[in-house]
C-alpha atoms as a PDB file:
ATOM      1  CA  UNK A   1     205.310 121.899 123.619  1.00  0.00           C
ATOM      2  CA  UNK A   2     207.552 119.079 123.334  1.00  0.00           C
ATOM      3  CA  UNK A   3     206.715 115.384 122.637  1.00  0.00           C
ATOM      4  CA  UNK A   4     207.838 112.222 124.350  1.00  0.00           C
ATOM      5  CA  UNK A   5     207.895 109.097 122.477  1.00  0.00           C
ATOM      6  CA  UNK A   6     207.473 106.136 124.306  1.00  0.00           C
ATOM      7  CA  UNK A   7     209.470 102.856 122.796  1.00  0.00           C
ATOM      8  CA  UNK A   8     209.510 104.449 119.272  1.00  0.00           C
ATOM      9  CA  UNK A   9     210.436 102.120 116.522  1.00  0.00           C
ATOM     10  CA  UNK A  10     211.219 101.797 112.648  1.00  0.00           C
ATOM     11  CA  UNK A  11     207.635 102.535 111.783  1.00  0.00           C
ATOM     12  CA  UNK A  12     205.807 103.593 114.718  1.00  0.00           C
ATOM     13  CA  UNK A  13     206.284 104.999 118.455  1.00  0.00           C
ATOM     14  CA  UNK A  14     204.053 102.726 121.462  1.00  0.00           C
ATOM     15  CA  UNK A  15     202.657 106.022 122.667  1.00  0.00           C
ATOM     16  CA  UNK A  16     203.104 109.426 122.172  1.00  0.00           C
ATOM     17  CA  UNK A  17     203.082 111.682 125.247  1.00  0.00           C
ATOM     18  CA  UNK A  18     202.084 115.679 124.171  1.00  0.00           C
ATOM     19  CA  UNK A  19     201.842 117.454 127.527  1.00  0.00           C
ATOM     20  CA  UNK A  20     199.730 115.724 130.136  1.00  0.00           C
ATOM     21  CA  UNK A  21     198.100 113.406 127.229  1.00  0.00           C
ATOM     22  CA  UNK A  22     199.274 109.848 125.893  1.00  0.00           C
ATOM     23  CA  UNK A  23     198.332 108.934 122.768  1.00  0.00           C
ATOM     24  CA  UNK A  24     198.904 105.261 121.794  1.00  0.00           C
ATOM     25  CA  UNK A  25     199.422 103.059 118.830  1.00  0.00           C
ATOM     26  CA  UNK A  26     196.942 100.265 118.370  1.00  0.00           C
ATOM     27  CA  UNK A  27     198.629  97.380 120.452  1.00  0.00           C
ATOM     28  CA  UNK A  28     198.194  93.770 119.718  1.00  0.00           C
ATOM     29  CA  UNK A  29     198.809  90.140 121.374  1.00  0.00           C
ATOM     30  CA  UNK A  30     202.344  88.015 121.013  1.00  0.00           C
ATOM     31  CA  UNK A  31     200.368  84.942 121.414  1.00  0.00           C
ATOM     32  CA  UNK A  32     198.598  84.814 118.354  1.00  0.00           C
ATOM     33  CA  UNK A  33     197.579  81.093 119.231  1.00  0.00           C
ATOM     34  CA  UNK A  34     195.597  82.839 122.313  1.00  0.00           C
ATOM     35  CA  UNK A  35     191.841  82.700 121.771  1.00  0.00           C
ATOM     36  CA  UNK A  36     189.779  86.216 122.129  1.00  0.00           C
ATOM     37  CA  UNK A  37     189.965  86.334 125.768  1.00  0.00           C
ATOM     38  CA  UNK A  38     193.626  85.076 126.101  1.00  0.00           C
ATOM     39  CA  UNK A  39     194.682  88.001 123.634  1.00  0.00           C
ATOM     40  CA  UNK A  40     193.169  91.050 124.916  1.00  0.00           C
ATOM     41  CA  UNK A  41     194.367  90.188 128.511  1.00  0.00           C
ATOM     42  CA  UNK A  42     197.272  90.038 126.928  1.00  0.00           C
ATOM     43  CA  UNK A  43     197.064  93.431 125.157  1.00  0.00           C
ATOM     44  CA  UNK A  44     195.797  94.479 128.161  1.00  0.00           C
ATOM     45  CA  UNK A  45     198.767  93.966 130.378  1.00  0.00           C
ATOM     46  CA  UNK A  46     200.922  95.536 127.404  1.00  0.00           C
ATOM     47  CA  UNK A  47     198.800  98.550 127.774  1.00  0.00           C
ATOM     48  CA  UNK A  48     199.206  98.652 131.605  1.00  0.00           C
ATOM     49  CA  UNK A  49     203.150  98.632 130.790  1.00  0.00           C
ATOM     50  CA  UNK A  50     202.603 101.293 128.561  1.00  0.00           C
ATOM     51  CA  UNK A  51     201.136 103.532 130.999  1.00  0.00           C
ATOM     52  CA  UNK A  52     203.405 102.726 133.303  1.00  0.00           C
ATOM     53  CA  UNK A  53     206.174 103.757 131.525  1.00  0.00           C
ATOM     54  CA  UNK A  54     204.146 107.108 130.515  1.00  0.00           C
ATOM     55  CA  UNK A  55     203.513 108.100 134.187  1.00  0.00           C
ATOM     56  CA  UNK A  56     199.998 106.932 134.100  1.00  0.00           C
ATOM     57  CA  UNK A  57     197.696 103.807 134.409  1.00  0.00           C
ATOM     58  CA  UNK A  58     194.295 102.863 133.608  1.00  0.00           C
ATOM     59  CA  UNK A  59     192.480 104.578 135.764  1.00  0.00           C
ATOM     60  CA  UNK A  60     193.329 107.519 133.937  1.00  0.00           C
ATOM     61  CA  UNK A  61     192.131 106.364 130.141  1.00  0.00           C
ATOM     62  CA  UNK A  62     190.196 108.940 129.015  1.00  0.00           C
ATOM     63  CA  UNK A  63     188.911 106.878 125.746  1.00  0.00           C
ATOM     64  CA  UNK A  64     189.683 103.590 123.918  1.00  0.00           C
ATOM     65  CA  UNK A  65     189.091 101.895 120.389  1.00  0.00           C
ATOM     66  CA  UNK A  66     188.831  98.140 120.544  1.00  0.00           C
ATOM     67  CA  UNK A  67     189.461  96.750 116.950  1.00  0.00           C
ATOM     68  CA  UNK A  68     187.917  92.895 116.604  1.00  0.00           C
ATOM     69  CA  UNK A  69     188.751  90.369 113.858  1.00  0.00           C
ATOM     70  CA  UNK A  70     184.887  88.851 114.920  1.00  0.00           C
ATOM     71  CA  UNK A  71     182.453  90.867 116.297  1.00  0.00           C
ATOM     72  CA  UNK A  72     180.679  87.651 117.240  1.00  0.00           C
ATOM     73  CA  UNK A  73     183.627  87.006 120.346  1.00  0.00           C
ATOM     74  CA  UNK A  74     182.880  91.209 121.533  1.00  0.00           C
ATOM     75  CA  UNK A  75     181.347  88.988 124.585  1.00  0.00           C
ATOM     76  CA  UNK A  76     185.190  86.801 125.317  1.00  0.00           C
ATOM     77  CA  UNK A  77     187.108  90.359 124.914  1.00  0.00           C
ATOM     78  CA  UNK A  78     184.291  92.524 127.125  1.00  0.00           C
ATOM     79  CA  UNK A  79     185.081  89.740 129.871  1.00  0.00           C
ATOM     80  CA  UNK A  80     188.467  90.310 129.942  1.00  0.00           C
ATOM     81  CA  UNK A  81     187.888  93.970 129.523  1.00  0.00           C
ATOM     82  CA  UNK A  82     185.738  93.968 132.925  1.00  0.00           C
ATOM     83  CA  UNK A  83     188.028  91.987 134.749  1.00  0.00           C
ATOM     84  CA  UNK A  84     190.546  94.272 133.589  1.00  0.00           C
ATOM     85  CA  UNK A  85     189.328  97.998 134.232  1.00  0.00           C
ATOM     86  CA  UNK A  86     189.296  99.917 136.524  1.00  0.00           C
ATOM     87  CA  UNK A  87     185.244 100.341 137.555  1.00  0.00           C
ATOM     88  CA  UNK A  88     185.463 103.383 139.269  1.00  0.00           C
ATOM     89  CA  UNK A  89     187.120 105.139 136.371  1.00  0.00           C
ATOM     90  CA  UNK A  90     185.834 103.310 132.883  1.00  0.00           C
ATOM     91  CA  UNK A  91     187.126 105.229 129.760  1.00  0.00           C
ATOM     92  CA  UNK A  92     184.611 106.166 126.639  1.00  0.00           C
ATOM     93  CA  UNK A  93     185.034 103.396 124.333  1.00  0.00           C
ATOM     94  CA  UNK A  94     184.136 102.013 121.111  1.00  0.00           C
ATOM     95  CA  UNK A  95     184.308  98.150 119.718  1.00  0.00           C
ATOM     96  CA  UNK A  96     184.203  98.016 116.046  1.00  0.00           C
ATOM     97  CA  UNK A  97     184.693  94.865 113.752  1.00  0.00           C
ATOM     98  CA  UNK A  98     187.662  95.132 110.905  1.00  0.00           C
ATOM     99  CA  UNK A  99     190.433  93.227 109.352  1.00  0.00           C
ATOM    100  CA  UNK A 100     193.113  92.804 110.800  1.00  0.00           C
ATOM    101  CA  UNK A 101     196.636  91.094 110.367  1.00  0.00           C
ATOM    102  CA  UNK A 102     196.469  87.348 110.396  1.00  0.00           C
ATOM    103  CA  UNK A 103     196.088  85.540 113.438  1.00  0.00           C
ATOM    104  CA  UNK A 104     195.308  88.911 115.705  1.00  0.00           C
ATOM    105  CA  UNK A 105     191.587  88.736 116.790  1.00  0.00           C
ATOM    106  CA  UNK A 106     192.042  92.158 118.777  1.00  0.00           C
ATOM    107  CA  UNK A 107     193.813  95.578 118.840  1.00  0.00           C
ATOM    108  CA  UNK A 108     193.108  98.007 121.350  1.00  0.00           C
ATOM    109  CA  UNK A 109     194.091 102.033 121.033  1.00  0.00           C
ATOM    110  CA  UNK A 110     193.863 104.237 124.262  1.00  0.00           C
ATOM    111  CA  UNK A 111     194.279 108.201 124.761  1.00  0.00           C
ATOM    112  CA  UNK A 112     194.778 108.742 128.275  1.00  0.00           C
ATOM    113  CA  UNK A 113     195.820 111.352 130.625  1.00  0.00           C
ATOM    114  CA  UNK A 114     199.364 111.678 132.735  1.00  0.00           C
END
């Protein structure tokens, strides 16, 4: 079976689309002035793009891994989050607390179907 890349680039494709699944990379604000909630709507609407340009949207994430800099501001990135998805079809999902690059309080990594 073949596989699509979606915006590939020197070290890493957007999302990778194997059949009627999309796999994608961990995406991250441009705004890394944004506080909690100001980034992940902003990852969020790159994720919505994403989809888009898979074939899909969110109603159809199956599962999602939010990465935070501060687990103390899960509460600023879950209100974004709700405001964001789609309650009639919420993914599984996970929120775990690492280290990431400097000035990015948030990635988010979704697997979701065409």
């Amino acid at each position: 079976m073949a596989l699509n890349r979606v915006q590939p680039g020197a070290w890493n494709s957007k999302a990778v689309i194997h059949g009627d699944t999309i796999y994608m990379s961990g995406i991250v604000a441009d705004d890394k002035s944004a506080d909690m909630k100001g980034q992940t709507e902003q990852v969020l609407q790159k994720i919505d793009a994403v989809l888009a340009e898979s074939g899909s949207d969110k109603s159809k994430i199956v599962s999602s891994v939010v990465y935070l800099a501060d687990m103390d501001q899960k509460d600023e990135m879950n209100e974004a989050w709700m405001a964001w998805m789609d309650p009639a079809s919420p993914p599984a999902r996970a929120a775990v607390g690492v280290t990431l690059t400097p000035g990015t309080l948030v990635e988010i990594m979704c697997v979701a179907a065409k």
